[in-house]
Protein backbone atom coordinates (compact mmCIF):
# COMPACT_ATOMS: atom_id res chain seq x y z
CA UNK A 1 95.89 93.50 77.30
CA UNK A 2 92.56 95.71 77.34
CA UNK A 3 92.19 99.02 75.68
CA UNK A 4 91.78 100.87 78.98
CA UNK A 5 94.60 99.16 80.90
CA UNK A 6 96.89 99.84 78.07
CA UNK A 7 96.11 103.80 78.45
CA UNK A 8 96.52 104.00 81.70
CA UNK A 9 99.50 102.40 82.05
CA UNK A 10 101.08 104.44 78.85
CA UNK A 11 100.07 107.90 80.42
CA UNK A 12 101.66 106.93 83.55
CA UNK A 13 104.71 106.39 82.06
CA UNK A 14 104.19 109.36 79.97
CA UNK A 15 103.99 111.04 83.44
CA UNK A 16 100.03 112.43 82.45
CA UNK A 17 97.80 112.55 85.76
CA UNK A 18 95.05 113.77 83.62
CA UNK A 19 93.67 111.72 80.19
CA UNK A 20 91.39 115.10 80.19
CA UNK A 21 93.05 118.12 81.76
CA UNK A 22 91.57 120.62 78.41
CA UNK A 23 92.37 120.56 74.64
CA UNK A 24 94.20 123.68 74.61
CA UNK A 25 97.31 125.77 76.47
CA UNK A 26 97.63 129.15 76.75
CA UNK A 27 100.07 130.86 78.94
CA UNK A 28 98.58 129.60 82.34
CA UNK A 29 99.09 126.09 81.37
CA UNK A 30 96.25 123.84 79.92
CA UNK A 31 92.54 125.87 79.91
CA UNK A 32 88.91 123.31 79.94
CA UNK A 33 86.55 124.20 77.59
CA UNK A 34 83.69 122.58 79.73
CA UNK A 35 80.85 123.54 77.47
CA UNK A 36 82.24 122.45 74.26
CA UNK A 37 81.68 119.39 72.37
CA UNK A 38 83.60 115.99 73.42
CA UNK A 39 85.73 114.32 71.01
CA UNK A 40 86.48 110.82 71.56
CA UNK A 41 89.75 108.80 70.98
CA UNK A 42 89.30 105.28 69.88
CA UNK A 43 91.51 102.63 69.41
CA UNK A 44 91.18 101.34 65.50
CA UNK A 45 92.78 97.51 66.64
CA UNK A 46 89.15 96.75 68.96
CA UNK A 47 86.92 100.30 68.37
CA UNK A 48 87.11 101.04 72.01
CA UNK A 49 87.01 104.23 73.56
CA UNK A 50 90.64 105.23 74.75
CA UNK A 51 89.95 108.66 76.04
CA UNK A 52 87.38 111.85 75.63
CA UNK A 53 89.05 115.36 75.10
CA UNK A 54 86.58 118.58 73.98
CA UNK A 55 87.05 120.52 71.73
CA UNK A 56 88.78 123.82 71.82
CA UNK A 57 86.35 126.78 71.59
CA UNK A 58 86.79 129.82 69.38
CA UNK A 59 87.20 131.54 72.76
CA UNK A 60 89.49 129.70 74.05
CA UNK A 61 91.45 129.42 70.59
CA UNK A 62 91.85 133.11 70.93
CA UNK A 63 93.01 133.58 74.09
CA UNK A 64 95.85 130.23 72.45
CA UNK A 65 96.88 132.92 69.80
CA UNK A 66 96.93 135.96 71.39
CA UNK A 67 99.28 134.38 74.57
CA UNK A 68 101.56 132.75 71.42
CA UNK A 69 101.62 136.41 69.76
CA UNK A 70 102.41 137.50 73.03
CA UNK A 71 105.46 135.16 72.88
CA UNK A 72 106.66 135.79 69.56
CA UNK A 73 107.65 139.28 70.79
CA UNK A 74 110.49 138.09 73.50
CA UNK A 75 111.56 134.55 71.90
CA UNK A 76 112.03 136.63 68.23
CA UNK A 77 114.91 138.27 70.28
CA UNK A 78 116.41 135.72 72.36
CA UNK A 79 119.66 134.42 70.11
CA UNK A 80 118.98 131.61 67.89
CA UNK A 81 121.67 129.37 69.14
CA UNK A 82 120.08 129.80 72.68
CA UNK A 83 116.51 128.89 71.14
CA UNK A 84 118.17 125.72 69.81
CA UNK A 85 119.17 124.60 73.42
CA UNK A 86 115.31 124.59 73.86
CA UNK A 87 114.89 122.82 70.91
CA UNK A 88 117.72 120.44 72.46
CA UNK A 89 115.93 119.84 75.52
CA UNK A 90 112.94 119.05 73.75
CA UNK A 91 114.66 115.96 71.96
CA UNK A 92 116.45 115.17 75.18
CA UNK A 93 112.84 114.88 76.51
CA UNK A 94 111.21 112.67 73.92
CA UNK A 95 114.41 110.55 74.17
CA UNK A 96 113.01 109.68 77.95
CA UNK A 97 109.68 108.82 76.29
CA UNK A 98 110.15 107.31 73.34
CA UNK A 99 108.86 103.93 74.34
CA UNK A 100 105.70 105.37 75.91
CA UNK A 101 104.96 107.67 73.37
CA UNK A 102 105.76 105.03 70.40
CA UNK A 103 103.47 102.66 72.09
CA UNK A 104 100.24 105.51 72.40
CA UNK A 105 101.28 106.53 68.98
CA UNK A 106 100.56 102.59 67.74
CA UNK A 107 97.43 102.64 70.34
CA UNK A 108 95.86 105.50 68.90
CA UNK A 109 96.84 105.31 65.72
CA UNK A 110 97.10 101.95 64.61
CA UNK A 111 100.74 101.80 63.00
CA UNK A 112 102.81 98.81 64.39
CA UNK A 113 105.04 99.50 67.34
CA UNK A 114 108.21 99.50 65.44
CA UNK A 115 106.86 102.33 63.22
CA UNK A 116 105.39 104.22 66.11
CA UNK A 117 109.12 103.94 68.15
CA UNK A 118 110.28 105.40 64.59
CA UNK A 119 107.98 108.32 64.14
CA UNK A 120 109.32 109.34 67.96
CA UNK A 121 112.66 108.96 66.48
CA UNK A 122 111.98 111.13 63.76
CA UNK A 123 111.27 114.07 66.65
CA UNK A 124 114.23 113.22 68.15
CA UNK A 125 116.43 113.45 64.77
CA UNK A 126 114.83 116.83 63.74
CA UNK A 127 115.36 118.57 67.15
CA UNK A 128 119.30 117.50 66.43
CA UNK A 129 118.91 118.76 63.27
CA UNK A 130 117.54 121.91 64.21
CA UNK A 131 120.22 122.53 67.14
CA UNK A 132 122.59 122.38 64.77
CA UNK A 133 120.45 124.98 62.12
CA UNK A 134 120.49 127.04 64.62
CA UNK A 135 123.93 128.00 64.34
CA UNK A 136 123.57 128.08 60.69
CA UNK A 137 120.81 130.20 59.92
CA UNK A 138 122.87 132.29 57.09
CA UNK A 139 122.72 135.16 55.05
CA UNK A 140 124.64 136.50 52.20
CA UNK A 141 126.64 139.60 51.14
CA UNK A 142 126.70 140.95 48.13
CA UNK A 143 128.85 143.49 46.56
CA UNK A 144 127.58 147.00 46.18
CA UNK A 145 128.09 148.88 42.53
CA UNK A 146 128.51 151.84 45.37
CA UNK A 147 131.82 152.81 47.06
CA UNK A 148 132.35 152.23 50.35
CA UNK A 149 128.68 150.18 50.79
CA UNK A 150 128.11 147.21 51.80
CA UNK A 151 124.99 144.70 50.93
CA UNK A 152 123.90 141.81 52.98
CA UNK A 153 120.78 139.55 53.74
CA UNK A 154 119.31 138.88 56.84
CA UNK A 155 116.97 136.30 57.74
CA UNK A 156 114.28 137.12 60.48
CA UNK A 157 112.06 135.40 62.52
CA UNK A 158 108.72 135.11 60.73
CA UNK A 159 105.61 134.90 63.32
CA UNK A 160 103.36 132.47 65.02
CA UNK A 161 103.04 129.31 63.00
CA UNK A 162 100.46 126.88 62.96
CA UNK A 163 100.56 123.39 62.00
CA UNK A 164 97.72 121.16 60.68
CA UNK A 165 98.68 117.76 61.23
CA UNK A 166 97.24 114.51 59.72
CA UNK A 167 96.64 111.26 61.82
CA UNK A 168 99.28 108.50 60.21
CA UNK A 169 102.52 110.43 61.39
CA UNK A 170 100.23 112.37 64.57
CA UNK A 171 103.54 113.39 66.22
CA UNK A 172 106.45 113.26 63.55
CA UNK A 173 105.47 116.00 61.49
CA UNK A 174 104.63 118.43 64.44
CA UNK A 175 108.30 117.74 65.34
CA UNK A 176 109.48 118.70 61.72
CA UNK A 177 107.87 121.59 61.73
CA UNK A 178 108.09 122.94 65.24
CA UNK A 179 111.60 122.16 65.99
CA UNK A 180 112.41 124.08 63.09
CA UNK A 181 109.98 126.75 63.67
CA UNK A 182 111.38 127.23 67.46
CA UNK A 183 115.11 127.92 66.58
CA UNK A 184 113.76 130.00 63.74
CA UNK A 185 112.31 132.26 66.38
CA UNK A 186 108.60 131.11 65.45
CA UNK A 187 106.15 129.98 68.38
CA UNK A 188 103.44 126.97 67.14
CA UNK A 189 100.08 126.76 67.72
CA UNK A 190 99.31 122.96 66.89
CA UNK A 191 96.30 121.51 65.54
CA UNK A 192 96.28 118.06 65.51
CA UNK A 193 93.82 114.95 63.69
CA UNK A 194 90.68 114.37 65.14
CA UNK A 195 91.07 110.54 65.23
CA UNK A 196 94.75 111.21 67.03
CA UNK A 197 93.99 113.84 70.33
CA UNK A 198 95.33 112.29 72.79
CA UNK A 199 99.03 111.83 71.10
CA UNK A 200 99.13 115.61 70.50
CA UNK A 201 98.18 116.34 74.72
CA UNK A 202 100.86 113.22 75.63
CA UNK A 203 103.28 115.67 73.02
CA UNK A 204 102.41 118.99 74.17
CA UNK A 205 102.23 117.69 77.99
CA UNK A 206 106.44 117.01 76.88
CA UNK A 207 106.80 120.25 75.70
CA UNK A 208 104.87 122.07 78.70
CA UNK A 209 107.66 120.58 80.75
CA UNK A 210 110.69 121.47 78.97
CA UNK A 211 109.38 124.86 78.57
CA UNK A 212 108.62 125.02 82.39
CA UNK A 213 112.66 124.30 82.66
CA UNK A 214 113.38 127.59 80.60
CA UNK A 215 110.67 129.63 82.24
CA UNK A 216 109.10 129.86 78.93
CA UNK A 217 105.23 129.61 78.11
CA UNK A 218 103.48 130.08 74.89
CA UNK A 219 106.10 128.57 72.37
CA UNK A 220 104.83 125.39 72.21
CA UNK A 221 100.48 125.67 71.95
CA UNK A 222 97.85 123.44 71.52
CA UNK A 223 94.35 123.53 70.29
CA UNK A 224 92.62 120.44 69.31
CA UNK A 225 89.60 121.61 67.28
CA UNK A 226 87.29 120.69 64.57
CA UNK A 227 88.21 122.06 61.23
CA UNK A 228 85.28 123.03 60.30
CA UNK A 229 85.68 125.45 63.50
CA UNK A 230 88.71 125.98 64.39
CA UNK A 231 90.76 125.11 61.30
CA UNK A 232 88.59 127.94 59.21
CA UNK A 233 89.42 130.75 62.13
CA UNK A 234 93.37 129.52 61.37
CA UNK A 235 92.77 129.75 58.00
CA UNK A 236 91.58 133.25 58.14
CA UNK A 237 93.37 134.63 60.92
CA UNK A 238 96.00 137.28 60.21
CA UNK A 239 98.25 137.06 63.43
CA UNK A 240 99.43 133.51 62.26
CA UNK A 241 101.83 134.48 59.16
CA UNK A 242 102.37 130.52 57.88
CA UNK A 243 99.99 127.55 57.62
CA UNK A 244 101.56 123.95 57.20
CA UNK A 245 99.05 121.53 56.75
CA UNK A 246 99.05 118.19 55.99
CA UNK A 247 96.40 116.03 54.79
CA UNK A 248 94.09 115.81 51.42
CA UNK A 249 94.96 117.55 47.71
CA UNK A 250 91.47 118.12 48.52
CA UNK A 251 91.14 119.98 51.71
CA UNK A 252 94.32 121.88 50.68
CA UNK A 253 93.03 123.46 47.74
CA UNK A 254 91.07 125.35 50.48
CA UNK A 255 93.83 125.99 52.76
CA UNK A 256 96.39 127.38 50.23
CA UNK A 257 93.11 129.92 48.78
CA UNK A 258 92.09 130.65 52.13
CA UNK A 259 95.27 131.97 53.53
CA UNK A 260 96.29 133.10 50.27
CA UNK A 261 93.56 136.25 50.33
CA UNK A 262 95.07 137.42 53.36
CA UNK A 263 98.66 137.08 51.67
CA UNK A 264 99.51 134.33 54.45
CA UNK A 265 102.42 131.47 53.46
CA UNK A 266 101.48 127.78 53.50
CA UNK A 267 103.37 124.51 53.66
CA UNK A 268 101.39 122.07 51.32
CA UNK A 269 101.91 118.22 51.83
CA UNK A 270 99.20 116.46 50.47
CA UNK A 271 98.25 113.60 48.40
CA UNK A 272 100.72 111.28 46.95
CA UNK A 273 100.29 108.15 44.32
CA UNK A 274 103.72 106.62 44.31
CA UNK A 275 104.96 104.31 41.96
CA UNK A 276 108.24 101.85 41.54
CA UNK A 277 109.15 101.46 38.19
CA UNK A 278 110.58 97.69 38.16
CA UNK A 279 113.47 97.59 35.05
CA UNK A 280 114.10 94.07 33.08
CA UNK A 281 117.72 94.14 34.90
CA UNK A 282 116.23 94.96 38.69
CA UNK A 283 117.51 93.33 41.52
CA UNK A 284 113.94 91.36 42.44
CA UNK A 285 115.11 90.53 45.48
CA UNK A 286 115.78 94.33 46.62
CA UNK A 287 112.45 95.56 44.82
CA UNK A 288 110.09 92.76 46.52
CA UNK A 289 111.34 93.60 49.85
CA UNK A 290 111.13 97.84 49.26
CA UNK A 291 108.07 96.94 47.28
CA UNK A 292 106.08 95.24 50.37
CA UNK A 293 107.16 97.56 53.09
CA UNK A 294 106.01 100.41 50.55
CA UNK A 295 102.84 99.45 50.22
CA UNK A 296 102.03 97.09 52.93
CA UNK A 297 104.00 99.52 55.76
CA UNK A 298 101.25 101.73 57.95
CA UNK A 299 98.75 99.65 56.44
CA UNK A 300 99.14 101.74 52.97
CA UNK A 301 98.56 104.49 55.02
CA UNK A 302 101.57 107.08 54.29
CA UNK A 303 101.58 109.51 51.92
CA UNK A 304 104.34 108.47 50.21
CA UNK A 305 102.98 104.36 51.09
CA UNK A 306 103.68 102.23 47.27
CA UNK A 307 100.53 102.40 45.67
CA UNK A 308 101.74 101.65 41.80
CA UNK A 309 104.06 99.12 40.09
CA UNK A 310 105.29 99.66 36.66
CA UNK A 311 107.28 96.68 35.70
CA UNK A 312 108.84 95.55 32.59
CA UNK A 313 106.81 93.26 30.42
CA UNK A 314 109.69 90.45 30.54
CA UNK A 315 109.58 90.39 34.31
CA UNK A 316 106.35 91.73 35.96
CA UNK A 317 104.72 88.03 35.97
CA UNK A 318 107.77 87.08 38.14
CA UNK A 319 107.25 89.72 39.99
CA UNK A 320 103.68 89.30 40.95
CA UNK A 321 104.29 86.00 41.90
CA UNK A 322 107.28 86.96 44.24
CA UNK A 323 104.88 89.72 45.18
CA UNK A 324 101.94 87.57 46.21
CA UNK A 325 104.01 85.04 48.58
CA UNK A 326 105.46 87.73 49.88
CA UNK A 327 102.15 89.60 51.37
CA UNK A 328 101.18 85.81 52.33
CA UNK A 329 103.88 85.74 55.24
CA UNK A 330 102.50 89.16 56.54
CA UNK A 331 101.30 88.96 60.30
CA UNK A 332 97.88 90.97 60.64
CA UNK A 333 96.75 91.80 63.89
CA UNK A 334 97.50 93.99 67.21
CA UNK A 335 100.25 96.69 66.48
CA UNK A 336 101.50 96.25 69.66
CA UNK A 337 102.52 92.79 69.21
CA UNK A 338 106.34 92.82 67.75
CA UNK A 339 105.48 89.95 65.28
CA UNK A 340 102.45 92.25 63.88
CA UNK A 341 103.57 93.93 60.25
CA UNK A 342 100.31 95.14 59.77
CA UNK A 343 97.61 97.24 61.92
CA UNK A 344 94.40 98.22 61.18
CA UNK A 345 92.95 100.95 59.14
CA UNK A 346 92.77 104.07 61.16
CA UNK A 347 88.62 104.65 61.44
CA UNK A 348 85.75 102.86 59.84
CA UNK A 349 85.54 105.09 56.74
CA UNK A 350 88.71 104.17 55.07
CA UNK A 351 87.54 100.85 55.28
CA UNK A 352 85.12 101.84 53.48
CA UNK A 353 87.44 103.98 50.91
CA UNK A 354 89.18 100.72 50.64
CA UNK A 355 86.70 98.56 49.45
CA UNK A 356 84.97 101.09 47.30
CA UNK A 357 88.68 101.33 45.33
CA UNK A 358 89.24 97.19 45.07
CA UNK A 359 85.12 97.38 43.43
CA UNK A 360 86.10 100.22 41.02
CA UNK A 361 89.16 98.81 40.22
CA UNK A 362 87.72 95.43 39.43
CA UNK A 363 84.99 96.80 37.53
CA UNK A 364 87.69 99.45 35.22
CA UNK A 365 88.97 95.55 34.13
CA UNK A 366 91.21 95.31 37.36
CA UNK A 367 92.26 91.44 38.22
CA UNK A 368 93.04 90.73 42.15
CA UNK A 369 95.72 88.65 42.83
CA UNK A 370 95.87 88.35 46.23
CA UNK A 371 93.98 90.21 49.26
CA UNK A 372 90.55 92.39 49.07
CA UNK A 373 89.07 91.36 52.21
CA UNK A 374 87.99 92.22 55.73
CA UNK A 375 88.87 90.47 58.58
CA UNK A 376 85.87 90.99 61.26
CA UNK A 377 88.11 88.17 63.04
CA UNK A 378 91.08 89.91 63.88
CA UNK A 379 88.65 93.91 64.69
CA UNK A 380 86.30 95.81 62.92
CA UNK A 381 89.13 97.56 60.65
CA UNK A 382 91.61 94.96 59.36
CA UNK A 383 92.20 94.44 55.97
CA UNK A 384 94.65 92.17 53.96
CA UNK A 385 96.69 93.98 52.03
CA UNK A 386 95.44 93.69 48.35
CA UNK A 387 97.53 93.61 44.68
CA UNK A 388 95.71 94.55 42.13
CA UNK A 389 96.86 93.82 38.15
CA UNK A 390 95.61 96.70 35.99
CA UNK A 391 95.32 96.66 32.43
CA UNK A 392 95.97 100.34 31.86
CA UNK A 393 96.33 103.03 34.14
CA UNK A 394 93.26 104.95 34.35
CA UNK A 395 90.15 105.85 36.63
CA UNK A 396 90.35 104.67 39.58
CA UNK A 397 94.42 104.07 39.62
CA UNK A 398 95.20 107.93 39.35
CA UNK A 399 93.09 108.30 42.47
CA UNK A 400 94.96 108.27 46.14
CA UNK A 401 93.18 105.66 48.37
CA UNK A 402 94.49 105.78 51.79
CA UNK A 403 94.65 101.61 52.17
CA UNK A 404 97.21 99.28 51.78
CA UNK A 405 96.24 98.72 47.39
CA UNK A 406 98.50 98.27 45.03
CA UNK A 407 98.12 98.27 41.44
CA UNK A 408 100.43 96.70 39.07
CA UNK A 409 101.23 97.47 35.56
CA UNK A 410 103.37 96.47 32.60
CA UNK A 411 105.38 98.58 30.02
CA UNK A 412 107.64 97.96 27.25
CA UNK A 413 110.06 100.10 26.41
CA UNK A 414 111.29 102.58 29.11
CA UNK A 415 109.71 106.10 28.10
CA UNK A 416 106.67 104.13 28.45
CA UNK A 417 107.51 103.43 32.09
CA UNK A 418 108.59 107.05 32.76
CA UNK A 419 105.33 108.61 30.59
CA UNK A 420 103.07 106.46 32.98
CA UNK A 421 104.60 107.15 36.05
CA UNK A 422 104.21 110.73 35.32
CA UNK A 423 100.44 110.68 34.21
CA UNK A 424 99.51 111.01 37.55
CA UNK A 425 98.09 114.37 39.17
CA UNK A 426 100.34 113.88 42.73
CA UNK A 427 104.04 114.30 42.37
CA UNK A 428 105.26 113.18 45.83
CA UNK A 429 107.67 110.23 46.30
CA UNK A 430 108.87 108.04 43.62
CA UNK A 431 111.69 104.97 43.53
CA UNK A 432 113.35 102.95 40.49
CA UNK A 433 114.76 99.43 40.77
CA UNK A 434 117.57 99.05 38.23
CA UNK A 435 121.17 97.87 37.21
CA UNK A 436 120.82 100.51 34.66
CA UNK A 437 122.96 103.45 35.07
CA UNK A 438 121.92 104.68 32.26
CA UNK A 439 118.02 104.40 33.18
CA UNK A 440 118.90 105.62 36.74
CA UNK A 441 120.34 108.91 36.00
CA UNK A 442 117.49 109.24 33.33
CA UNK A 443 114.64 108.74 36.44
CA UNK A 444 116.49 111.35 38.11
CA UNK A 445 117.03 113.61 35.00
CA UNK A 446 115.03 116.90 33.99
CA UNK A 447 112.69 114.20 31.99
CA UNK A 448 112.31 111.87 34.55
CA UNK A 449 110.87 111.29 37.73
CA UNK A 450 108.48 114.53 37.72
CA UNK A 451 108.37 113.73 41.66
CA UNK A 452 109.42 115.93 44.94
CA UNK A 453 111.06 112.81 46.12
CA UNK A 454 112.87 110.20 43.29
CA UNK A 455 115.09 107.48 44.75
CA UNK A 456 117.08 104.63 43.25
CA UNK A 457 117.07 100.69 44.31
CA UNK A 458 115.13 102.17 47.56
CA UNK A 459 111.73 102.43 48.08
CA UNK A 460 109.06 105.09 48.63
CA UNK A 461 108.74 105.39 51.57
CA UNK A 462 111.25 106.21 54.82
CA UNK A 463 112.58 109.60 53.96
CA UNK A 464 115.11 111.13 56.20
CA UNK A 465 115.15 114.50 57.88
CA UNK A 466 118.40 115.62 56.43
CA UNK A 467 116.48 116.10 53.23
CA UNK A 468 113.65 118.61 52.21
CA UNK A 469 110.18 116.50 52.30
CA UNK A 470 108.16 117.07 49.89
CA UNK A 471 106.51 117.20 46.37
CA UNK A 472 104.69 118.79 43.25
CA UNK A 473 101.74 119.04 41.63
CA UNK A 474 98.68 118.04 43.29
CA UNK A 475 100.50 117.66 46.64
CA UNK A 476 101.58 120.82 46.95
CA UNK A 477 104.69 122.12 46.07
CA UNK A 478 105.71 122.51 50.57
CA UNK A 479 108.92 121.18 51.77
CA UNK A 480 109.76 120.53 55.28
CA UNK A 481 112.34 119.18 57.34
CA UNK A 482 115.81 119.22 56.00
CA UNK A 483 118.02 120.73 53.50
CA UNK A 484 117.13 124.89 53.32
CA UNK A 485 113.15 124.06 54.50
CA UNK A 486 114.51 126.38 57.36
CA UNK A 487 113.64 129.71 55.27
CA UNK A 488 110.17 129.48 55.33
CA UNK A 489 109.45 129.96 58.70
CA UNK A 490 111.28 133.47 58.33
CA UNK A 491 111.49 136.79 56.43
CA UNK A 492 114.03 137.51 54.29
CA UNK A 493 115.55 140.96 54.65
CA UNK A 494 117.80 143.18 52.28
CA UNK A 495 120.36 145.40 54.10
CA UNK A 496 122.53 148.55 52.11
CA UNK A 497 124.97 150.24 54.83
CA UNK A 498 126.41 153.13 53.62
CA UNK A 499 129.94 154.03 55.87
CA UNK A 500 131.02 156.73 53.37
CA UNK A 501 130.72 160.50 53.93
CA UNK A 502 128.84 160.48 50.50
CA UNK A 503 125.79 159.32 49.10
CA UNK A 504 125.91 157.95 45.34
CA UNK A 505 122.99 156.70 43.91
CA UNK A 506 122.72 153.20 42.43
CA UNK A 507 122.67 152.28 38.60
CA UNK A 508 125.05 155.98 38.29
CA UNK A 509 121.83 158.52 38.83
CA UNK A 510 122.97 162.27 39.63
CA UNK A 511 119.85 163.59 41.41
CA UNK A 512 119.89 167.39 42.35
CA UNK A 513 123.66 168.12 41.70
């Protein structure tokens, strides 16, 4: 089916009259920036133009922030369990358009349509999740040394957060933060991946609605902007109290120091280089199968995508051959097809990336086993997935390349495994394939797995919401979604009543007796 019949027929479903209506909302509903530079949406399967958005303006990003400050003010005060039936409407709503907005997300995007119908799930899970935090968003009391006192903690709504989102999960992690966020008491200003616009308006054109239904505006913003432009103002601006950004170690080394000298919080996922260590006992079966959808799922472009191997000497030959037939039965082609298990790189430069990685690799003694090729047949961004046998790890393997690569090496005895895994600079996800339990609880031990994220028998990738995401080192140290991620998008408050007709001092002080 052509590019432009596909659109058209997705935004109707996703009930969108206009492909172009503005790249922003503010509390009048969505505001054209006629003057400002166009940004175009292109499908990575053929390189056709999809759609053309413009940019937000620093005016008009303004006049965004100032109508969500505005906000922040009333919804910081309406009860939290009343801002989760918001948040419950919201999931109700994508549940209605998760087809629609799966398929766009695989049109835009690239991912194959069973991933994009699972990122929408994803929203829906984490606005369930957060109707239920927001019945649970608890403090503490404390005994007081002081009689008749009583201590508590209070948790408050924070302020306007923005959230920096990266192209390969373009509606997923908006939903993990802002659903969260919005029972928290914290309006969003969103700003989404260049190479993804027209996801984030099909998203926010979801949102306008259910907020219409509550006769709410400014909880749910938009601004899609150039970072160079309006990802700096964010950066410096000191109504927005948290940043979470997602993308490159790189670009968040500037994010966390920007917002940092204005004393401003930041949610940090970035880079990830996650590796499988493969035991002489594993389950082969198990670990091919996690193994391939690790590296080979999103066309290797996750952050927590399979991008090392570590695999006992006595069994990583069997493995690589198990490994290469097994990338030979994956389909290539349109991700809207349902036999497809592998869509195209997102834009022309990590093509690029790609094949500047397999050269380096080769040339740092690298052998490849199967892959390392274009294919101009199927579009100008396909790829076969490549394996790569390294002789050490060094170079080029302690580098994240967003492309469906993976390097395979060998060790010998098991501190070997757990000392290479660990020589990395990204700490996000990391998996073990075993019939150990002694080298299972070891991965997941103090002097294990130095990862945010360390799994046993499954893979990498496909983390749930109940859990905090997240990891250390290079990528960041943020955590979102499940578990306690809930505090950061508020302020933590002490409380002392006093109910007595005295007033003792703590630690026993007598002060002008």
């Amino acid at each position: 089916m052509p590019t432009a019949t596909t659109t058209a027929a997705l935004l109707e479903k996703l009930k969108i009259v206009d492909v172009n209506p503005g790249a922003c909302t503010g509390p009048d509903g969505w505001i054209f920036d006629a003057d400002d530079k166009p940004l175009h949406s292109c499908n990575p399967t053929t390189g056709e133009r999809i759609a053309t958005v413009n940019h937000c303006s620093l005016e008009t990003y303004d006049k965004v922030v100032a109508a969500t400050t505005q906000a922040f003010a009333s919804w910081r005060m309406v009860p939290a369990p009343k801002r989760g039936e918001v948040v419950r409407d919201l999931g109700n709503a994508l549940r209605e358009m998760k087809e629609p907005l799966g398929d766009l997300v695989s049109l835009e995007m690239g991912k194959i349509r069973a991933e994009g119908h699972g990122e929408v799930q994803e929203m829906i899970d984490i606005c369930d999740f957060a109707v239920g935090l927001s019945r649970q968003l608890y403090g503490l009391t404390m005994q007081s040394e002081r009689p008749a006192h009583r201590m508590m903690e209070q948790w408050h709504p924070l302020g306007p957060v923005s959230i920096i989102t990266a192209f390969n999960f373009p509606v997923a992690v908006w939903a993990w933060n802002s659903a969260l966020a919005a029972v928290c008491g914290d309006p969003v200003i969103w700003k989404p991946a260049e190479p993804t616009p027209l996801c984030s308006i099909a998203v926010q054109h979801i949102a306008n609605r259910v907020m219409a239904d509550h006769g709410l505006s400014g909880i749910f913003t938009l601004t899609v902007g150039s970072g160079r432009i309006v990802g700096e103002k964010m950066l410096g601006d000191p109504r927005i109290p948290l940043i979470s950004f997602t993308g490159s170690t790189s670009i968040g080394k500037r994010v966390a120091s920007k917002v940092a000298e204005r004393f401003g919080r930041t949610i940090l996922e970035l880079g990830g280089n996650n590796a499988i260590v493969v035991t002489e006992d594993a389950n082969l079966d198990l670990a091919t199968r996690a193994i391939l959808f690790g590296a080979v799922g999103t066309a290797g472009q996750r952050c927590t995508s399979t991008r090392r191997i570590i695999a006992h000497t006595s069994i990583v030959d069997v493995l690589c051959e198990r490994l290469v037939k097994a990338y030979g039965q994956v389909r290539i082609g349109d991700p809207l097809d349902a036999a497809t298990l592998m869509g195209p790189l997102v834009t022309p430069s990590a093509l690029d990336d790609m094949f500047k990685a397999v050269d380096q690799a080769v040339a740092q003694g690298g052998t490849v086993l199967c892959g390392g090729k274009k294919r101009p047949d199927l579009g100008p961004q396909f790829v076969e997935p490549t394996i790569i046998r390294m002789p050490t790890q060094s170079g080029i393997v302690k580098e994240e390349t967003f492309a469906p690569i993976l390097y395979v090496l060998e060790y010998g005895h098991f501190s070997e495994a757990l000392a290479i895994h660990n020589d990395v600079p990204q700490g996000l996800s990391s998996a073990i394939f075993t019939e150990s339990m002694r080298k299972a609880e070891e991965f997941v031990s103090p002097r294990g797995s130095d990862c945010g994220i360390a799994n046993v028998n499954i893979g990498t990738s496909g983390a749930e919401i109940g859990g905090a995401f997240g990891g250390e080192k290079e990528t960041g140290g943020g955590r979102e979604s499940g578990s306690d991620s809930w505090k950061v998008y508020m302020r933590r408050q002490t409380n002392t009543v006093n109910w007595s007709m005295d007033l003792p001092l703590a630690q026993g002080i007598h002060f002008g007796e």
